[in-house]
Protein backbone atom coordinates (compact mmCIF):
# COMPACT_ATOMS: atom_id res chain seq x y z
CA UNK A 1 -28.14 -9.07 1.84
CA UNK A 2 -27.54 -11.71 -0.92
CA UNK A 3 -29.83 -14.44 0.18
CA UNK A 4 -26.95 -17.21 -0.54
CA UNK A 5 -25.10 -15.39 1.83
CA UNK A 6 -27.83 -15.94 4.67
CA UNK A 7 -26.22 -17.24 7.75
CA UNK A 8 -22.42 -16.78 6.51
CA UNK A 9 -21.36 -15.09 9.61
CA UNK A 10 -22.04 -18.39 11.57
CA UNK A 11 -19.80 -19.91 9.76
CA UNK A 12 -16.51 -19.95 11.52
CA UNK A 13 -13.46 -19.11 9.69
CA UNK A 14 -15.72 -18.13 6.42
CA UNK A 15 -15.41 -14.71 5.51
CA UNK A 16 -17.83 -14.00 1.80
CA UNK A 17 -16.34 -11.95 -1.24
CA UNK A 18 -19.16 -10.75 -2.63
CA UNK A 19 -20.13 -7.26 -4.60
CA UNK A 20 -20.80 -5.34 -1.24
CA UNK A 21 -17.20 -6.55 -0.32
CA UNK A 22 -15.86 -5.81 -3.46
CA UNK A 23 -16.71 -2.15 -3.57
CA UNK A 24 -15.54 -1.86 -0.43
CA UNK A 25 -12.41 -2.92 -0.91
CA UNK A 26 -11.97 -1.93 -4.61
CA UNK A 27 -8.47 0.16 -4.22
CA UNK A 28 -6.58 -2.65 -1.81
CA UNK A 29 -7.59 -4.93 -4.10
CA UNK A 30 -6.33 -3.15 -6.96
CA UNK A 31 -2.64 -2.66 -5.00
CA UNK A 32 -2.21 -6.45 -4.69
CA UNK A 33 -3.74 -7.26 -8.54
CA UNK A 34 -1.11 -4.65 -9.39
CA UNK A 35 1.83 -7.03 -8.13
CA UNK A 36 1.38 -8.89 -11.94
CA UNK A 37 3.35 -5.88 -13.00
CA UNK A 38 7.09 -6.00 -13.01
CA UNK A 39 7.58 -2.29 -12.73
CA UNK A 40 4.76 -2.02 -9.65
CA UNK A 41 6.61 -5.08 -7.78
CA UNK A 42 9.79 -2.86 -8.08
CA UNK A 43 8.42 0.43 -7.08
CA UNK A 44 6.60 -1.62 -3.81
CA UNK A 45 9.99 -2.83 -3.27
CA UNK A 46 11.86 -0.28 -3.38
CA UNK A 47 9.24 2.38 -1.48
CA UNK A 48 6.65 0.24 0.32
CA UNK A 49 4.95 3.32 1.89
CA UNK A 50 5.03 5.34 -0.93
CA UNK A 51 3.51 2.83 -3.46
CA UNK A 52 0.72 2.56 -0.78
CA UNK A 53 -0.24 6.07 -0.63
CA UNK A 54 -0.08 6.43 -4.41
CA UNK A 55 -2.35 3.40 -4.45
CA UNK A 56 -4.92 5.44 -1.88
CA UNK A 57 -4.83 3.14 0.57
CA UNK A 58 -6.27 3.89 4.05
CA UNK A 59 -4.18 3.87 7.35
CA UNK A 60 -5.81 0.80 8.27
CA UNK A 61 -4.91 -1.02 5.17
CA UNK A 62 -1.52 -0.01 4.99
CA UNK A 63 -1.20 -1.55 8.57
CA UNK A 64 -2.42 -4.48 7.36
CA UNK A 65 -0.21 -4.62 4.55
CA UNK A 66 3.05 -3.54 6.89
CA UNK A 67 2.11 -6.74 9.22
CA UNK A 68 2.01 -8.78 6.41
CA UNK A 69 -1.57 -9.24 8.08
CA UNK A 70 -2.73 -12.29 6.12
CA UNK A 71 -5.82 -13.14 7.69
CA UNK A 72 -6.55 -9.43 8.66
CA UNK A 73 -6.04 -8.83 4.68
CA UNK A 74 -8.90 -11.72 3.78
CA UNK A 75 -11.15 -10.07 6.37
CA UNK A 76 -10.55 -7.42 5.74
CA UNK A 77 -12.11 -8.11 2.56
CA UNK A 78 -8.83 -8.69 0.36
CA UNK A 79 -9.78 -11.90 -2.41
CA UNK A 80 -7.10 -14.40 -1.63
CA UNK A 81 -5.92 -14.76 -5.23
CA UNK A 82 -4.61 -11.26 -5.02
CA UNK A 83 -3.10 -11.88 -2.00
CA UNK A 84 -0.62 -14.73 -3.28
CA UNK A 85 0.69 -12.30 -5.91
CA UNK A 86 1.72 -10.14 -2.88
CA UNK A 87 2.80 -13.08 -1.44
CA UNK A 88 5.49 -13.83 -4.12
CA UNK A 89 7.01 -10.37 -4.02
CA UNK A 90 7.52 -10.92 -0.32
CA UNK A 91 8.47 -14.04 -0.96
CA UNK A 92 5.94 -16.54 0.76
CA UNK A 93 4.64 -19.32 -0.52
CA UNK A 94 1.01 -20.11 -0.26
CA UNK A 95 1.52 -23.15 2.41
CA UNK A 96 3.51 -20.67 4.75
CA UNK A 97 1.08 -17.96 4.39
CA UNK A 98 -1.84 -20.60 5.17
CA UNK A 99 0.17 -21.65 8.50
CA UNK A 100 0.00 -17.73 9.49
CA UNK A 101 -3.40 -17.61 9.23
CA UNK A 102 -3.84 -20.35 11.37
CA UNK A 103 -1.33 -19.18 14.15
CA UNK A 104 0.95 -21.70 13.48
CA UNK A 105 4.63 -22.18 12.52
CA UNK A 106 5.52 -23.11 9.15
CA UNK A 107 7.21 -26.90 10.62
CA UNK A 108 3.43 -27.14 12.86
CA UNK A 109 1.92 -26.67 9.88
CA UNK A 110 3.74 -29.01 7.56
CA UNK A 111 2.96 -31.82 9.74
CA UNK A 112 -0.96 -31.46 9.53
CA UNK A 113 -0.18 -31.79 5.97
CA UNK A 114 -0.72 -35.49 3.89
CA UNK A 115 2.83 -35.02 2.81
CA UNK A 116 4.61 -33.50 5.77
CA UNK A 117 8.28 -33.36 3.98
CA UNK A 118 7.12 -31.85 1.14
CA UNK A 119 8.05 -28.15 -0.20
């Protein structure tokens, strides 16, 4: 184990992207980084299942996918900055995808925020 790493796990809500991770999780990965392009945003559109199994995805990540799992997908091992390009093409912004992850609602959220009223 990476020695920075050491004692990670007893971290709550931390969850590391390292190399390890990164191989792991190479081909999800790849499906979200894909979002950048115009064509693969339409094709996932258009034929969610069958731009998963073209991207080899495993049953387990296309479940997390079809949930629109978000903290599944980052413990999964998904990097979050993929993530928010599949968050546009389902169209959610960062701050509602953020409430998910903590089990809250969107409006809960908001109001934990500095600047409640903001969008």
């Amino acid at each position: 184990m990476n020695p920075q790493l050491e004692g990670i796990e007893e971290i709550s809500g931390t969850y590391a992207f390292d190399l390890r991770t990164s191989n792991r999780t190479l081909n999800i990965n790849r499906f979200f980084w894909n979002m950048i392009r115009a064509d693969w945003r339409e094709r996932f559109v258009a034929d969610e299942e069958g731009t998963m199994t073209a991207a080899g995805l495993s049953e387990q990540e296309k479940a997390l996918v079809r949930a629109r799992d978000w903290l599944g997908l980052v413990q999964y091992g998904v990097n979050f900055f993929v993530l928010e390009k599949f968050g546009r093409v389902v169209k959610k912004t960062n701050l509602e995808i953020y409430a998910t992850m903590r089990g809250e609602t969107f409006e809960a959220f908001m109001q934990t925020r500095q600047v409640p009223d903001a969008r």
